[in-house]
N, C-alpha and C. Protein backbone atom coordinates (compact mmCIF):
# COMPACT_ATOMS: atom_id res chain seq x y z
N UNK A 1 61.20 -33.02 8.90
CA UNK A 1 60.62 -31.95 8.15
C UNK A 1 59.18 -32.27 7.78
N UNK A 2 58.80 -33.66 7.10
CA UNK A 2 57.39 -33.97 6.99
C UNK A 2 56.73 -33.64 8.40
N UNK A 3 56.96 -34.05 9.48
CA UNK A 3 55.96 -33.79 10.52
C UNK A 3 55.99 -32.42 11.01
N UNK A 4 56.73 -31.21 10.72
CA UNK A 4 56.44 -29.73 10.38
C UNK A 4 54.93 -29.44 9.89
N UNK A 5 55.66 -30.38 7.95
CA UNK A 5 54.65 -30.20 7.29
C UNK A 5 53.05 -30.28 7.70
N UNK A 6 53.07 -31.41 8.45
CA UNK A 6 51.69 -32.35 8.89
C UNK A 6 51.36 -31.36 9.83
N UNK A 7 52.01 -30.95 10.62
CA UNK A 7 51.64 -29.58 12.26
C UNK A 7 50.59 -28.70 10.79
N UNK A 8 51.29 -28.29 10.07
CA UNK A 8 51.47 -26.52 9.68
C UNK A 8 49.83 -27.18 8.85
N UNK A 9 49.82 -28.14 8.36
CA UNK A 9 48.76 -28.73 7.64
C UNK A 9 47.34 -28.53 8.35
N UNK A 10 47.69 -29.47 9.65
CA UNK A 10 46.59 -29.71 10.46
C UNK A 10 45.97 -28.47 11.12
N UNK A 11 47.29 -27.55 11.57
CA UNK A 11 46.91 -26.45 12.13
C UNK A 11 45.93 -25.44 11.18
N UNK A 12 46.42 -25.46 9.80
CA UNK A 12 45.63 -24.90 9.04
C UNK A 12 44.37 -25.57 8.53
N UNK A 13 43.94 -26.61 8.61
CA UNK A 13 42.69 -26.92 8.37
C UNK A 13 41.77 -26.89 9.43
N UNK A 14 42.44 -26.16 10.93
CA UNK A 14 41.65 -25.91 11.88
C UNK A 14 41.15 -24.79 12.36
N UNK A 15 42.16 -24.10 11.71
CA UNK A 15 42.48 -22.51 11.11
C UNK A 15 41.14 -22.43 10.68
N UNK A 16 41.02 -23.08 10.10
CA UNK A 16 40.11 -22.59 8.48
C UNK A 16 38.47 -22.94 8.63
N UNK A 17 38.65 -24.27 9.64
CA UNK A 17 37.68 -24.70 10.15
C UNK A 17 36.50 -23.97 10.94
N UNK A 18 37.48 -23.06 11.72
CA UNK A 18 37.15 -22.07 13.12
C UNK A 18 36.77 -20.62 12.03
N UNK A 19 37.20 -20.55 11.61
CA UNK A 19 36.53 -19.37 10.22
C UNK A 19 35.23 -19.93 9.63
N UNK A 20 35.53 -21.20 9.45
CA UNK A 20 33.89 -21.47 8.78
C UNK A 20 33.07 -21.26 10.00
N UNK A 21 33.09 -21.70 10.81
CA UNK A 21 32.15 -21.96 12.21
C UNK A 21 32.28 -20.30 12.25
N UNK A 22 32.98 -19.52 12.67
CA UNK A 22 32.65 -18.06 12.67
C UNK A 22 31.14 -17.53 11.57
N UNK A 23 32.06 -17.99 10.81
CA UNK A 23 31.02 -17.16 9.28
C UNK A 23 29.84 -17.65 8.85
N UNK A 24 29.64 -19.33 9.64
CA UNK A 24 28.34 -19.85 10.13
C UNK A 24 27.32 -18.88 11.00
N UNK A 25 27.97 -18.65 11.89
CA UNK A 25 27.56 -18.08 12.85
C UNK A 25 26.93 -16.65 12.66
N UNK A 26 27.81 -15.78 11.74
CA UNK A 26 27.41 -14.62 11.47
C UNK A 26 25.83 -14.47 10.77
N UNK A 27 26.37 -15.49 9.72
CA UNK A 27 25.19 -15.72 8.98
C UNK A 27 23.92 -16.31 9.16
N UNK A 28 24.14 -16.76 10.05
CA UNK A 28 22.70 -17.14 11.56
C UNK A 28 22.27 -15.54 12.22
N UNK A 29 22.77 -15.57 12.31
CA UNK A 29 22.81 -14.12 13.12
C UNK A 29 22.40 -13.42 11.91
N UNK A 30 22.62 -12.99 10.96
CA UNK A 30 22.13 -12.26 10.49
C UNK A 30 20.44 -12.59 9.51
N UNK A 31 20.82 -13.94 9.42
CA UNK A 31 19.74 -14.56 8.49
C UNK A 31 18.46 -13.96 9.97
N UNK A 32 18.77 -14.66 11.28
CA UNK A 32 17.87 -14.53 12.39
C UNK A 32 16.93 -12.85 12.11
N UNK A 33 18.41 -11.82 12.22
CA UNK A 33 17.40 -10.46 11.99
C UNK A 33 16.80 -10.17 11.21
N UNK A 34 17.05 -10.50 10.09
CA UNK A 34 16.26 -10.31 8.56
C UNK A 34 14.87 -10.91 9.25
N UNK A 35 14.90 -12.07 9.62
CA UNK A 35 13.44 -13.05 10.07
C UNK A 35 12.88 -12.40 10.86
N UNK A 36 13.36 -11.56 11.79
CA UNK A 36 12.79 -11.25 12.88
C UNK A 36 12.31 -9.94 12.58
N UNK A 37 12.93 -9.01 11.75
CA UNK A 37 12.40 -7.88 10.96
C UNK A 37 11.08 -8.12 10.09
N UNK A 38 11.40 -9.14 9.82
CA UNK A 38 10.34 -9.02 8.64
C UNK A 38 9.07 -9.40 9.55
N UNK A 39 9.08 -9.98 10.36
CA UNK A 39 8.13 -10.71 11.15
C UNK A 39 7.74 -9.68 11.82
N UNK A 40 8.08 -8.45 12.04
CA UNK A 40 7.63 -7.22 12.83
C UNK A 40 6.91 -6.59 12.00
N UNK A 41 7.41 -6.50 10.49
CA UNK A 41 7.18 -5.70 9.48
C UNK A 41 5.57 -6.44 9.32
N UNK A 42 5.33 -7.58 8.75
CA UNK A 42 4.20 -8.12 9.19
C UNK A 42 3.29 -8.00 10.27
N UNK A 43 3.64 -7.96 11.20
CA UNK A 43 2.93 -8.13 12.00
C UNK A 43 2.23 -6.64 12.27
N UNK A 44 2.86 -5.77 11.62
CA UNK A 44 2.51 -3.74 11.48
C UNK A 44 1.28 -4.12 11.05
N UNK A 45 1.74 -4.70 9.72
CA UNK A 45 0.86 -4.71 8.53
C UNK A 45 -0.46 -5.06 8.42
N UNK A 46 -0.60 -6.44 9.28
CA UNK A 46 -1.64 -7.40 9.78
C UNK A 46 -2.62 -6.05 11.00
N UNK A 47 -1.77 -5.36 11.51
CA UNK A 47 -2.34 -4.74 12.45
C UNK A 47 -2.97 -3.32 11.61
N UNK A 48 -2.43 -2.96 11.15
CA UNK A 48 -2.89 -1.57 10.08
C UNK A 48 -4.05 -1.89 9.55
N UNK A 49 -3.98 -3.30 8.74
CA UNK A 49 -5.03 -3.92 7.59
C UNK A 49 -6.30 -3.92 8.90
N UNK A 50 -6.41 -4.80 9.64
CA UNK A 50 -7.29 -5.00 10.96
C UNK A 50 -7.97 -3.53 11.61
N UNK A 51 -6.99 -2.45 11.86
CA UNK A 51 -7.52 -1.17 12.08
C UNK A 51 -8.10 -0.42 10.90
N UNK A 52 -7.83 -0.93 10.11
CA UNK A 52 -8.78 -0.45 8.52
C UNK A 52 -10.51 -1.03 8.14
N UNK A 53 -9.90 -2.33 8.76
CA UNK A 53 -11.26 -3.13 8.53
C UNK A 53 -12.44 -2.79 9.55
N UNK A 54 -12.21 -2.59 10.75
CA UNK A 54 -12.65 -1.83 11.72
C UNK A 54 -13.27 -0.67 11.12
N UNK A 55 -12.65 0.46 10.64
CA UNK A 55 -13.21 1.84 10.33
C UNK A 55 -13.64 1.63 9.19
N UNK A 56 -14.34 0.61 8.22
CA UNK A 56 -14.66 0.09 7.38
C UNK A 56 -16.27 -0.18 7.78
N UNK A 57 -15.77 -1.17 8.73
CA UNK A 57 -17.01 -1.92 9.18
C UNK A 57 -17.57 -1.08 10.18
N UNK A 58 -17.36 0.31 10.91
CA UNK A 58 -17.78 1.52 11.25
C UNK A 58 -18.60 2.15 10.68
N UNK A 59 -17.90 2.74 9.50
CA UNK A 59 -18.37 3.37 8.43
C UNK A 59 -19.83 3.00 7.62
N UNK A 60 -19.38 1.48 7.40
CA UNK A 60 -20.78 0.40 6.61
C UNK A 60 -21.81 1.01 7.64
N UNK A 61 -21.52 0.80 9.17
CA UNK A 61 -22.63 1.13 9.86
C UNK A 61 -23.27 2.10 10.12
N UNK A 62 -22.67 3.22 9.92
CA UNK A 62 -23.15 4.53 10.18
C UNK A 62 -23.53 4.67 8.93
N UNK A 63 -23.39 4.51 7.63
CA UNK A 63 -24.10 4.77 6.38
C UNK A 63 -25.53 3.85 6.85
N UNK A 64 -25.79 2.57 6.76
CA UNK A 64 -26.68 1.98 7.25
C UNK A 64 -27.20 2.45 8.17
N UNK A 65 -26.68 2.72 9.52
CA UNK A 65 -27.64 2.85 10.27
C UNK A 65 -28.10 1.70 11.27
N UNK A 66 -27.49 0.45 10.77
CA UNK A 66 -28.05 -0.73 11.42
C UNK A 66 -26.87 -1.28 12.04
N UNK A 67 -26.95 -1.57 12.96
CA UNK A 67 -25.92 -2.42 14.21
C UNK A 67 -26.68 -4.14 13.95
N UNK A 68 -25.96 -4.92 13.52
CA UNK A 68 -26.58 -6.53 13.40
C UNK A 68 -25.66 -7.13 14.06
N UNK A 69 -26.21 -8.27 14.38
CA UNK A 69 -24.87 -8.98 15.39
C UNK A 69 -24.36 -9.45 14.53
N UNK A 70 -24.14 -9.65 12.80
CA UNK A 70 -23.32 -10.09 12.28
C UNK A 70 -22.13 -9.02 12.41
N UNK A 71 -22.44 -7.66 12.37
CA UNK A 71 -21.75 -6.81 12.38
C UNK A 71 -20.92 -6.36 14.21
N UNK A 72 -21.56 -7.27 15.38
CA UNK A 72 -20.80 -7.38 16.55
C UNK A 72 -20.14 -8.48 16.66
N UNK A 73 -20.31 -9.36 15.74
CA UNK A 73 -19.51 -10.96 15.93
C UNK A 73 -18.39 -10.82 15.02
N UNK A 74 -18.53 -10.20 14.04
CA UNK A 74 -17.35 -9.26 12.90
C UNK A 74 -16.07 -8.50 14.28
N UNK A 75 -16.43 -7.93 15.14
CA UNK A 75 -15.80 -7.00 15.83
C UNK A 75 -14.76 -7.63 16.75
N UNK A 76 -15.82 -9.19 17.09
CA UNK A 76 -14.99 -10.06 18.14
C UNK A 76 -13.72 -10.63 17.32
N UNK A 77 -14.41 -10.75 16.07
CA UNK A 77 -12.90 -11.44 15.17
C UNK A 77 -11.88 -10.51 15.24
N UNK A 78 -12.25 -8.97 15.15
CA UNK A 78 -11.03 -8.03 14.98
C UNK A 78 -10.64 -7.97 15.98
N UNK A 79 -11.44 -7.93 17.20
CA UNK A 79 -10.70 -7.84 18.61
C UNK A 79 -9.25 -9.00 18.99
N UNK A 80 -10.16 -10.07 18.34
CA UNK A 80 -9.45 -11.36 18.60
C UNK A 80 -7.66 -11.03 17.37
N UNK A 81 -7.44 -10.57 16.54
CA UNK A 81 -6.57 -10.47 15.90
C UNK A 81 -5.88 -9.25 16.52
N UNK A 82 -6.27 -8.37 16.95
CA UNK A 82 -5.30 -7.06 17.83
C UNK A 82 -4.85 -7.84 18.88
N UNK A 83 -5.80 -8.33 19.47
CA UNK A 83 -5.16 -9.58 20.79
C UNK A 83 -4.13 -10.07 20.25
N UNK A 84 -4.40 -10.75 19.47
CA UNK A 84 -3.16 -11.74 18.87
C UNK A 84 -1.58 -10.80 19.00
N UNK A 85 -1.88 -10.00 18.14
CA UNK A 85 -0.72 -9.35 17.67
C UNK A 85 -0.08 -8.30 19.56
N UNK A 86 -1.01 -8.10 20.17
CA UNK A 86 -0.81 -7.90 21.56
C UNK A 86 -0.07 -8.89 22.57
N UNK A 87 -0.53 -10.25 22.07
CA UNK A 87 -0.15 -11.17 22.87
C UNK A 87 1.30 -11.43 22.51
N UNK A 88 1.64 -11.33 21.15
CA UNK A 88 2.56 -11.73 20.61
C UNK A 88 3.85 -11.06 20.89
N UNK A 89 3.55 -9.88 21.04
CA UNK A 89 4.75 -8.80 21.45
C UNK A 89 5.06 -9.14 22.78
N UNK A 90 3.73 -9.24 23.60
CA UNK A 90 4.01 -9.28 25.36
C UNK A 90 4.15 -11.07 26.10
N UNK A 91 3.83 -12.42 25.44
CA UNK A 91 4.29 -13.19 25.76
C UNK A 91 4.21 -14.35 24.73
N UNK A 92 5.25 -14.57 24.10
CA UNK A 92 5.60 -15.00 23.15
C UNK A 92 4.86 -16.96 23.66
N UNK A 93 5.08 -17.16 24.72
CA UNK A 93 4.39 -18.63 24.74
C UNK A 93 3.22 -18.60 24.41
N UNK A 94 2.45 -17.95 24.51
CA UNK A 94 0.59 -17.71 24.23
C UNK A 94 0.58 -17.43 22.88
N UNK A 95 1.65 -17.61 21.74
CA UNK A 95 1.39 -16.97 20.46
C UNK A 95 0.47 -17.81 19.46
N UNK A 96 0.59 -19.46 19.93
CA UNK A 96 -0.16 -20.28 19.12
C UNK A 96 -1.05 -20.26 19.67
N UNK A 97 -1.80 -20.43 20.43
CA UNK A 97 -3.65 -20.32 20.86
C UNK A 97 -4.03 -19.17 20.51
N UNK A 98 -3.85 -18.01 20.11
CA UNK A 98 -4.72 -17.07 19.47
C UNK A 98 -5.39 -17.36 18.25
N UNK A 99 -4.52 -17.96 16.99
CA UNK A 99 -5.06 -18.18 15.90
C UNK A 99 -6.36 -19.15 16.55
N UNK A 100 -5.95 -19.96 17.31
CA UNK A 100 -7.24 -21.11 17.80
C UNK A 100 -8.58 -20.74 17.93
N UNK A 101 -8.18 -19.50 19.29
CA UNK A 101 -9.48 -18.31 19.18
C UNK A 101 -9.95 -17.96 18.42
N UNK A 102 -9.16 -17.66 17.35
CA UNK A 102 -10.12 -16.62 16.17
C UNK A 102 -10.86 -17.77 15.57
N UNK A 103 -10.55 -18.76 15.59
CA UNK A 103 -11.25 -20.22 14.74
C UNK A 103 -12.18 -20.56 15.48
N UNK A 104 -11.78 -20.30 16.68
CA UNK A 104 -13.65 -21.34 17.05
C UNK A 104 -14.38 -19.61 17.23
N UNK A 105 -13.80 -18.36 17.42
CA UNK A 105 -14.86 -17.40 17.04
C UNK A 105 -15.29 -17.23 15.68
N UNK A 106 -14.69 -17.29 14.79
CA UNK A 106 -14.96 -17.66 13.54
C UNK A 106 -16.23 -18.69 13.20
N UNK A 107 -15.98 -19.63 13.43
CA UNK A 107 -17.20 -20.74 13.72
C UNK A 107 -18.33 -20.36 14.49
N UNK A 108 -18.38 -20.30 15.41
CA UNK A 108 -19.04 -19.63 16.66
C UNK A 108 -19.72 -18.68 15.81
N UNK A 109 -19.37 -17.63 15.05
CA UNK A 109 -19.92 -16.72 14.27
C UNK A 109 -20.69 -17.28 12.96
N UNK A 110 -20.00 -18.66 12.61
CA UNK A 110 -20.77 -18.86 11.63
C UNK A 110 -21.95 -19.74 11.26
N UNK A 111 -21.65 -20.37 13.06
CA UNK A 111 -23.21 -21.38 13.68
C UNK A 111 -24.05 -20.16 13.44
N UNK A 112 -23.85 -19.04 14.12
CA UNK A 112 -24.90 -18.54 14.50
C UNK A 112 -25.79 -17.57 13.23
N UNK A 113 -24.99 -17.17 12.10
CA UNK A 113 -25.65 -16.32 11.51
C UNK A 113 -26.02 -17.30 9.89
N UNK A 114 -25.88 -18.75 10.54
CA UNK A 114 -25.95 -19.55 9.28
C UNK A 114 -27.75 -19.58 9.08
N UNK A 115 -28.24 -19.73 10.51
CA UNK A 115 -29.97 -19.94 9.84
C UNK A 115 -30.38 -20.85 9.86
N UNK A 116 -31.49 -21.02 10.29
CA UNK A 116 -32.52 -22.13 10.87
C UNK A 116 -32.62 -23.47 9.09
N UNK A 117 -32.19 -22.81 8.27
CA UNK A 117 -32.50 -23.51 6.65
C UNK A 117 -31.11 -24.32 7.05
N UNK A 118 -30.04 -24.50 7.47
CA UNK A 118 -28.77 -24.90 7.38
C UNK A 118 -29.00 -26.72 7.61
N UNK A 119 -28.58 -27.32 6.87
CA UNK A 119 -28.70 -28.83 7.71
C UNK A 119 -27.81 -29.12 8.77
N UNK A 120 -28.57 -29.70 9.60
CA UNK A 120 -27.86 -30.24 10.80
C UNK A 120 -26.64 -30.67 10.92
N UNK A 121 -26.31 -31.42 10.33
CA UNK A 121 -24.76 -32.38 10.13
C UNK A 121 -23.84 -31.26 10.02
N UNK A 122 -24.27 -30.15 9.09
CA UNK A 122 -23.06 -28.95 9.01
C UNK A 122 -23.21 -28.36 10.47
N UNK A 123 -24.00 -27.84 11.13
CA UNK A 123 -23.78 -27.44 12.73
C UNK A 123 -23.11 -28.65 13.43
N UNK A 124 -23.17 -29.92 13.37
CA UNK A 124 -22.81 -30.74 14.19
C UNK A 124 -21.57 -31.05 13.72
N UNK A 125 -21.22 -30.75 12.44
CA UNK A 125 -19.56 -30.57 12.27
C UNK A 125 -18.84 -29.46 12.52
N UNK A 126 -19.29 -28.38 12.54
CA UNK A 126 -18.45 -26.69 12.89
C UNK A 126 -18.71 -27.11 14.60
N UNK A 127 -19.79 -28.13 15.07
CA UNK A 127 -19.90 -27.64 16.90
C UNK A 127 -18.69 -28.43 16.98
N UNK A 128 -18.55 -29.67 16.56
CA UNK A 128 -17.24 -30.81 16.61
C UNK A 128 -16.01 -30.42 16.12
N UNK A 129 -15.53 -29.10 15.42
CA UNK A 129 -14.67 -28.19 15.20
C UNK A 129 -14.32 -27.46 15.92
N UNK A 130 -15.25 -27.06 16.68
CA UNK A 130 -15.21 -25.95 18.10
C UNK A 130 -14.43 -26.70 18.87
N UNK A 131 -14.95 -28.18 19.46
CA UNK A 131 -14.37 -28.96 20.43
C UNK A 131 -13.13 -29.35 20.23
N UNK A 132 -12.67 -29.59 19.16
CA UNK A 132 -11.55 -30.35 18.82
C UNK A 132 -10.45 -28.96 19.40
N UNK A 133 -11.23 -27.78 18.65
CA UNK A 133 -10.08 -26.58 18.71
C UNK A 133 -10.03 -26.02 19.85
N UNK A 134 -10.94 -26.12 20.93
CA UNK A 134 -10.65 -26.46 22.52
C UNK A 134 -9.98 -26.87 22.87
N UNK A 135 -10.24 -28.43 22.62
CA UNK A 135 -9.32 -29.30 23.20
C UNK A 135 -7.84 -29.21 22.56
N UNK A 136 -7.39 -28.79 21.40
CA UNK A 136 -6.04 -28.34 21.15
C UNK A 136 -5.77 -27.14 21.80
N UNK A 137 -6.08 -26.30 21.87
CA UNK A 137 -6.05 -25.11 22.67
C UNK A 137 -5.64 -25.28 24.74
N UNK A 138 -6.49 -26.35 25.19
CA UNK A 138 -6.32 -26.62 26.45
C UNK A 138 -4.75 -27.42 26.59
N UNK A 139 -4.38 -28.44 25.48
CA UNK A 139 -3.44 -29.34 25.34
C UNK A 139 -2.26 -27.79 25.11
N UNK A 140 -2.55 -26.95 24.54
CA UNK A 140 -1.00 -26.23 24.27
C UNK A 140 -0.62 -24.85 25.19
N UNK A 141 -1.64 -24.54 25.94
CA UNK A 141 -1.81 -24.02 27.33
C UNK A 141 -0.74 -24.83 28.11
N UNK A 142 -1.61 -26.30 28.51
CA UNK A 142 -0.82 -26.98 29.52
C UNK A 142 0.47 -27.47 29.06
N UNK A 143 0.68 -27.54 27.67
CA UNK A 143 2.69 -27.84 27.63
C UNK A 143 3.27 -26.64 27.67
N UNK A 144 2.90 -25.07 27.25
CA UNK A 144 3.58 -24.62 27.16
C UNK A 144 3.72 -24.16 28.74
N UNK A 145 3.14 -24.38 29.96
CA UNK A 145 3.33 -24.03 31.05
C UNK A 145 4.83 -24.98 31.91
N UNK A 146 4.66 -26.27 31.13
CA UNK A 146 5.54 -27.11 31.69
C UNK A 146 7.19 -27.05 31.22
């Protein structure tokens, strides 16, 4: 009769086991869509805010009147963030080198409209920022191909 007991025992703590692992599972699964929702929901948002800033920085110009290349190097950043959010939908391996882009355009934008008054060492650290974020950029190209 004890080794009944011990079956009916074991069987039920495997029982019970296979229920947890179920209800693990669900809850992956569901935790996953919540993440993945929200990450869409964001990513609207990021894109709305970006098409705002655009008809913003439109607007500034047509009140002005003046087109400055601070105001076309402004445009590459927004371009570079619709990309992003473009890339992101259509190939999910290319999702980390965009932010990269916007950083060395970012920089890139800010060598250039910094001004002949700027000390050197600060250009020769944003140009050595550029490179580095190249060279991370080339490094995550070539793993994510492999």
């Amino acid at each position: 009769m004890s080794h009944a007991k011990e079956d009916y025992t074991e069987n039920s703590v495997i029982a019970k086991s296979a229920r947890s692992e179920k209800i693990d599972e669900i809850e992956r699964n569901i935790a996953h869509y919540i993440f993945h929702i929200t990450e869409r929901l964001f990513l609207i948002v990021i894109l709305i805010m970006t098409i705002c800033g655009v008809a913003v920085e439109i607007y500034h110009m047509y009140i002005v009147k003046i087109i400055g290349l601070p105001d076309i190097l402004l445009m590459f950043l927004y371009i570079e963030v619709v990309g992003m959010v473009s890339v992101y939908y259509s190939d999910r391996r290319s999702v980390f080198v965009y932010p990269i882009f916007i950083a060395i355009t970012a920089l890139t934008r800010l060598i250039i409209l910094q001004g002949k008054e700027t000390a050197p060492e600060s250009v020769l650290f944003e140009s050595i920022a550029i490179l580095l974020l190249s060279l991370s950029a080339i490094v995550i190209v070539r793993m994510s191909r492999d």
